[in-house]
Every structure is written in C-alpha cells, then in structure tokens.
Protein backbone atom coordinates (compact mmCIF):
# COMPACT_ATOMS: atom_id res chain seq x y z
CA UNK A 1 1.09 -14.36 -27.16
CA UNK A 2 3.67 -14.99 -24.39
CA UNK A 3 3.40 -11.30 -23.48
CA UNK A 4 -0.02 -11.40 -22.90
CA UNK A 5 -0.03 -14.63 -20.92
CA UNK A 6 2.32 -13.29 -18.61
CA UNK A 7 0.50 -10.03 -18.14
CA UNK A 8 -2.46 -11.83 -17.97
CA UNK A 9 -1.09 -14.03 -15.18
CA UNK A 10 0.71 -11.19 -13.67
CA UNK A 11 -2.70 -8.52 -13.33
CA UNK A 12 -4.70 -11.79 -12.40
CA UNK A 13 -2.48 -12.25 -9.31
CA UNK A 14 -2.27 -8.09 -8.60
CA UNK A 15 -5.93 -8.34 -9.29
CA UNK A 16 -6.92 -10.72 -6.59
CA UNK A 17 -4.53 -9.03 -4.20
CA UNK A 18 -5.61 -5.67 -4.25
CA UNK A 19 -9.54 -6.50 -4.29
CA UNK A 20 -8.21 -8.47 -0.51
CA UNK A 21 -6.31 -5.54 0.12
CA UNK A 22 -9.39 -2.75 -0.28
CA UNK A 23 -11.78 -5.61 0.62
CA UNK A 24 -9.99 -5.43 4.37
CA UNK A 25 -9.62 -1.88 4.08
CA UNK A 26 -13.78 -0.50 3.27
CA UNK A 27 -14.62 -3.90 5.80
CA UNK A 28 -12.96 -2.23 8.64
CA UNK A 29 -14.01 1.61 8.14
CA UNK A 30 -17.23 0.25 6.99
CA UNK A 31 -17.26 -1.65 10.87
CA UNK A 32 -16.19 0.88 12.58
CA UNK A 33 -19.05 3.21 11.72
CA UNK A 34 -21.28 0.94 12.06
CA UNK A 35 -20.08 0.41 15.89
CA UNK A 36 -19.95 4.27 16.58
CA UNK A 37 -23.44 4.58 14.90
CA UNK A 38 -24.90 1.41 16.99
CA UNK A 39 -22.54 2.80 20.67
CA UNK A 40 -20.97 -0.40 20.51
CA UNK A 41 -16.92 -1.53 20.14
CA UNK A 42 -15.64 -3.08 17.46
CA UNK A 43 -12.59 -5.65 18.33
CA UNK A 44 -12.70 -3.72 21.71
CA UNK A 45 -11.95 -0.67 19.97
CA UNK A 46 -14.70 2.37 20.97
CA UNK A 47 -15.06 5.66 19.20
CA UNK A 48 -15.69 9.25 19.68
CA UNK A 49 -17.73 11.69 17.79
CA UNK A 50 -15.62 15.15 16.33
CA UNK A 51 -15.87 17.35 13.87
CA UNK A 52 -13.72 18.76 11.56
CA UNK A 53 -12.60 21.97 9.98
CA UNK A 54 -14.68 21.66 6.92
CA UNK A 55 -17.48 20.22 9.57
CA UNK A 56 -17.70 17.12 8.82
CA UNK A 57 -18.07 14.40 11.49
CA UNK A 58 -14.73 12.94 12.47
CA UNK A 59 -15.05 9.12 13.96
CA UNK A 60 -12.11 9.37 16.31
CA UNK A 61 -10.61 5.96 17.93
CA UNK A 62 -10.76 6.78 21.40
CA UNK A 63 -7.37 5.62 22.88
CA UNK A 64 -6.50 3.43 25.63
CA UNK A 65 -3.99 0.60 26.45
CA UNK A 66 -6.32 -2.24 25.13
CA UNK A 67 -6.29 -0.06 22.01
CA UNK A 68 -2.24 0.16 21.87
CA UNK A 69 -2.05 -3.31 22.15
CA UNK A 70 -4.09 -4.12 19.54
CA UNK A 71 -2.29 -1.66 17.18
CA UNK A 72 1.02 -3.03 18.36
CA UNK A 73 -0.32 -6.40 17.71
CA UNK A 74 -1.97 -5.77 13.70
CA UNK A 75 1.62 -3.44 12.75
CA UNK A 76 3.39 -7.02 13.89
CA UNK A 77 1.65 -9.03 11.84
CA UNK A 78 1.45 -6.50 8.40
CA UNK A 79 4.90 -6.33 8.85
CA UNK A 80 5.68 -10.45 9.49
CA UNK A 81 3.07 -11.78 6.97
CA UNK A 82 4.90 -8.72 4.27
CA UNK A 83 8.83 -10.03 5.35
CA UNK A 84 7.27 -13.82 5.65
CA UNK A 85 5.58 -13.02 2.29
CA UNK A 86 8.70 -11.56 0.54
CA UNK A 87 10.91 -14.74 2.17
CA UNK A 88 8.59 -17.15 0.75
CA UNK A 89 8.87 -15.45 -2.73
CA UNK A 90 12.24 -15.80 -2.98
CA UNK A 91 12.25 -19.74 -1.60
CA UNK A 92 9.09 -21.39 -2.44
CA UNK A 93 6.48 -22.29 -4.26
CA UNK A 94 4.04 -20.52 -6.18
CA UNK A 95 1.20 -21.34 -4.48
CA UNK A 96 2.86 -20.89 -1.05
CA UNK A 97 4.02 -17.55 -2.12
CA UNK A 98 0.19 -16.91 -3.20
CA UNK A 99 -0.89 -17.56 0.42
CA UNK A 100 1.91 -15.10 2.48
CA UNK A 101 0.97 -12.70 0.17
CA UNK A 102 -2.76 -12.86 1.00
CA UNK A 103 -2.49 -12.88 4.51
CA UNK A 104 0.08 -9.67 4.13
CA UNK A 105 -3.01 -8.06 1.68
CA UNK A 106 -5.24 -8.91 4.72
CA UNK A 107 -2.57 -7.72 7.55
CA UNK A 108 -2.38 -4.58 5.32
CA UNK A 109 -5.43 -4.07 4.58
CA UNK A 110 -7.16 -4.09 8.40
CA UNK A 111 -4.28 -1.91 9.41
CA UNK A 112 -4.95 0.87 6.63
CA UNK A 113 -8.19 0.67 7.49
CA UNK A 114 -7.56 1.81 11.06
CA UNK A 115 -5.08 4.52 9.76
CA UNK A 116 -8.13 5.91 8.10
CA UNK A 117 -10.15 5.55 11.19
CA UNK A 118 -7.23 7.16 13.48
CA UNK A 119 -6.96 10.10 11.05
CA UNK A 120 -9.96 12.30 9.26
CA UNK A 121 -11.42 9.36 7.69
CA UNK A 122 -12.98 11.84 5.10
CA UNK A 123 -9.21 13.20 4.81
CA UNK A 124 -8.28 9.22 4.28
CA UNK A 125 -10.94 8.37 1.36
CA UNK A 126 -9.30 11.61 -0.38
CA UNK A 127 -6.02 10.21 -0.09
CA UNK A 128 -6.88 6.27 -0.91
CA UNK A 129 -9.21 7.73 -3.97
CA UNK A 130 -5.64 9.86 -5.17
CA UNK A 131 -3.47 6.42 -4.95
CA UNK A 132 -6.07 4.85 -6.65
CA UNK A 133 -6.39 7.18 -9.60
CA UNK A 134 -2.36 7.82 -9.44
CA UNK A 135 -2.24 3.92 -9.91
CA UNK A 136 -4.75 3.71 -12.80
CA UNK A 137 -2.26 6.59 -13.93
CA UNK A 138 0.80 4.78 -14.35
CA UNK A 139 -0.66 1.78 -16.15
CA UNK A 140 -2.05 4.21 -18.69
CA UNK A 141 0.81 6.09 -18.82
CA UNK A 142 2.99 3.12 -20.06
CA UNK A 143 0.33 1.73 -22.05
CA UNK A 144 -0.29 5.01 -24.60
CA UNK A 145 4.09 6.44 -24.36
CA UNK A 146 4.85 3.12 -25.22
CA UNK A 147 8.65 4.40 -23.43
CA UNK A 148 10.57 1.45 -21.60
CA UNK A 149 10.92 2.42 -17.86
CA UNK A 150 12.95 0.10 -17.11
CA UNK A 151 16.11 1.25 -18.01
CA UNK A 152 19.68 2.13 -16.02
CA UNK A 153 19.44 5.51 -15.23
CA UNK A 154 15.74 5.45 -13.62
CA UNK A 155 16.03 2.47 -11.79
CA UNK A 156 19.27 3.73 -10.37
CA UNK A 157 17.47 7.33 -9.47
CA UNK A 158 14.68 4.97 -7.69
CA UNK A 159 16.53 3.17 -5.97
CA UNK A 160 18.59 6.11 -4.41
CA UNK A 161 15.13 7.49 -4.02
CA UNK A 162 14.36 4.71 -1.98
CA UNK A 163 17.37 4.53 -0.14
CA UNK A 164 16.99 8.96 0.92
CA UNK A 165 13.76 8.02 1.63
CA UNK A 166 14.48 5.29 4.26
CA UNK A 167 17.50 7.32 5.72
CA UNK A 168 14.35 10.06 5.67
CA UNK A 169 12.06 7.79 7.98
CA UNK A 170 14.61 6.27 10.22
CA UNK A 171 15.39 10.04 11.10
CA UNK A 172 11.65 11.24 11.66
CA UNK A 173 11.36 7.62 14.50
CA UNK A 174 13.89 8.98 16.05
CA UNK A 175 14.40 12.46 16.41
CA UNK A 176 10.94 13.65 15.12
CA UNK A 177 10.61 15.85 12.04
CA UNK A 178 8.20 18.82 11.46
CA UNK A 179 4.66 18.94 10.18
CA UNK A 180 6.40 20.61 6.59
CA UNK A 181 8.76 18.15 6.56
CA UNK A 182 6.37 15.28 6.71
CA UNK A 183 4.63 16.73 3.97
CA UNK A 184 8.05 17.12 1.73
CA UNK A 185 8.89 13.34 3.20
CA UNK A 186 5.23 12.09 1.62
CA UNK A 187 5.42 13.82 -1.53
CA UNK A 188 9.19 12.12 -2.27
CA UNK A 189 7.37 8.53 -1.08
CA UNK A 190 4.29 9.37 -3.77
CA UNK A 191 6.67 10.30 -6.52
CA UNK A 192 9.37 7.78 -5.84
CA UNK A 193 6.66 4.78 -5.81
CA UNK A 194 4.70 6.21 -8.96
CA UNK A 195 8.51 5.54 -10.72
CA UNK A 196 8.91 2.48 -9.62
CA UNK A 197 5.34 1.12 -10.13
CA UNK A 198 6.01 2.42 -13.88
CA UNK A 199 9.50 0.47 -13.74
CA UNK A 200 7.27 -2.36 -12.58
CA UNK A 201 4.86 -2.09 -15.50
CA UNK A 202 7.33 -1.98 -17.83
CA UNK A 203 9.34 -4.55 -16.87
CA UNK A 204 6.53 -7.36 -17.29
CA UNK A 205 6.66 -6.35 -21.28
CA UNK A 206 10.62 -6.25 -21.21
CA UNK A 207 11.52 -10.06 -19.31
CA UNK A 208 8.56 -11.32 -21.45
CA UNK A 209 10.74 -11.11 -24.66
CA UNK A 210 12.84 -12.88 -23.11
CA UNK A 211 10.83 -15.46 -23.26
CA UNK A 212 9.82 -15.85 -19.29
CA UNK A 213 6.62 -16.93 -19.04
CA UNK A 214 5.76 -18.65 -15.19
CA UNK A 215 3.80 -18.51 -12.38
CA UNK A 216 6.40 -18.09 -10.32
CA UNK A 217 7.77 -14.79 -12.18
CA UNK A 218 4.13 -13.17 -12.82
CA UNK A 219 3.96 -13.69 -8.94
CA UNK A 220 7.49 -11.79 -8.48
CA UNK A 221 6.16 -8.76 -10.43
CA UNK A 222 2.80 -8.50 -8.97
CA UNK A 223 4.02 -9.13 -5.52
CA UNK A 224 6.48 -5.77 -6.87
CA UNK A 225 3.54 -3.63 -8.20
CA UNK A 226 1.58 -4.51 -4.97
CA UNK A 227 4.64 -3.14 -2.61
CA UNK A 228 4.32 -0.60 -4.84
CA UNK A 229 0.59 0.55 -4.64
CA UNK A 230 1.12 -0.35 -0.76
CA UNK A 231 3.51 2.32 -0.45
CA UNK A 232 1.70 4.72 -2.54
CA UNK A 233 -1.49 4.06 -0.18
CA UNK A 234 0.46 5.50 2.64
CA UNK A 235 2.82 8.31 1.76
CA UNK A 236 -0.76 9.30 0.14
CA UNK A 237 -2.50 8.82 4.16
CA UNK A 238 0.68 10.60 5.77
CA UNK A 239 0.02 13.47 3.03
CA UNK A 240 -3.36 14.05 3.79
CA UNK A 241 -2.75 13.07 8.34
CA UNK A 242 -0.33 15.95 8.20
C-alpha cells in the first residue's frame, strides 16, 4: 500500500508537470502559426514562410535584435526558475518546491516551444513525438522486466555518462563541433537520459520499502524523472536540428 501511495503521489506530481510543460510547449507553436497565418507578431516575434526538403512549409522566426533579446531573456529564466527550482527542493517546503518547479515547466516549456519554431517545426513534432514514446518506453520497460535499475554499476555508468556528456557540451560552446558530431553528442544525451529515467523509475519502488512515504520525497523523484524527460526532449530536438 505504501508503494502505491508514493507512486501515486510521485506520477501525480510528474503528471501535473509535464501536462504544464507540453501545455507551454503546443501553446506557443500553436501561437506562432496562428501569427504567421494572420501576418501578425507574436511577443514581437515575426515569421517567414520556407519550405523544406520533403516540401513542407517551414515557419521560420525571422531574426533580429528584439528577437535575441527575447531569447536571451526566456534561456535566463528556464535556466533560473530550473537552478531556483532545484535550490528550493533541497531547502524548502513541499509546496514551495511545487511552485519553482511549475514556473521552470512553464520557463521550459515556452522555450521548447520556440526551439521547435527556430528549427523544422515538422522536424520538431518528430522529435517531441520520439521522447514521448521513448518515455512511455521506459515506464513499461520497468513495469513488465520487473529488473531493479537502480543498482551500483548503472548508476555509476550514468553518471560518468553524464559527466562525458557535459565535458561534450562545454567543448561544442566553445570551440564548435561538427554536424556528425552533434548527432553522436545527441544520441549519447538520448541514451544516457533513457538510463537514468529507468534508474528514476526504479528507484520510487526501491526507497518505498524502505518505508519513505512523503510529499516531500515523491516531489524529489518526480522533480528527477522530469529533468529527465527535459533532457530527453532536447538531445531528441538537437537530433532531429542537425
């Protein structure tokens, strides 16, 4: 009974997170066409008709400084609300630590939205329909093996994963990395997230026989998975922009 009270408070938190999260995300592409359709802005932002290899039309952002700022501006606050968010886990309460990480979900989810936008949005809806179905995956996946994830030797081999990985993009800001490499860079992210989300799943069954059963440890785990799915969102978006 504990388990499922803590995976029911645990998916009930990831729940409401990642509807804000795609909410944010289909609001803004779902905007944004409906400015280019209407020749109007959106948030000051105009767009530009193209058309893609497969010939599809391609809404392109057209650039300009107003449009830079406003990028420079959302990529602040995704990244402050996700560090404030992360803080606030760690220090506070539960239903402050609710609130960060809604506003993150929100920060997030405009600024994926715009990705999409910025790229091939038909290229984007590929990608966001791939982490979607590789999420649905892992949950599956530890539901019907029944295997424990969460064990030494894969959490270590994650979290060198993650460590190569951020080595990997602290490289390619700085001295630029080819097209290829991008693409070897995103698969790593995809497969290195799709571990840990499963490390994630797994270890909401494993610290609930030990008897942990609180809002403010469902909120730890699904503020995890939702890093997670984050992640997997845009290694899947750099896959398909490159």
């Amino acid at each position: 009974m504990g388990a499922a009270s803590l995976a029911l408070k645990v998916y009930l938190i990831l729940g409401v997170e990642l509807v804000v999260l795609y909410g944010c995300m289909f609001f803004v592409i779902q905007q944004c066409k409906k400015a280019f359709y209407a020749n109007k802005t959106f948030l000051g932002i105009a767009f530009a008709e193209a058309v893609n290899q497969n010939r599809q039309t391609d809404i392109c952002i057209v650039q300009s400084k107003a449009t830079t700022l406003f990028f420079f501006w959302l990529i602040l606050f995704a990244i402050i609300s996700m560090w404030t968010a992360t803080a606030f886990i760690i220090f506070s309460s539960s239903f402050i630590q609710f609130i960060f990480m809604t506003l993150s979900a929100i920060g997030y989810g405009t600024l994926i939205g715009f990705i999409m936008m910025d790229m091939d949005e038909n290229d984007g809806m590929v990608g966001l329909k791939a982490a979607t179905l590789t999420t649905a995956a892992m949950f599956v996946l530890v539901s019907v093996s029944g295997i424990n994830f969460a064990n030494l030797i894969f959490v270590s081999t994650i979290a060198l994963s993650i460590l190569t990985l951020i080595i990997w993009e602290l490289v390619a800001l700085v001295r630029g990395i080819s097209r290829h490499a991008t693409k070897i860079k995103a698969v790593a992210g995809i497969v290195t997230f799709s571990m840990s989300l499963l490390v994630s799943i797994s270890r909401v069954n494993v610290i609930s026989e030990e008897g942990l059963n609180d809002w403010n440890t469902a909120i730890d785990f699904a503020f995890g998975m939702y890093l997670d799915i984050i992640n997997l969102i845009l290694y899947y978006l750099q896959l398909m922009g490159s």
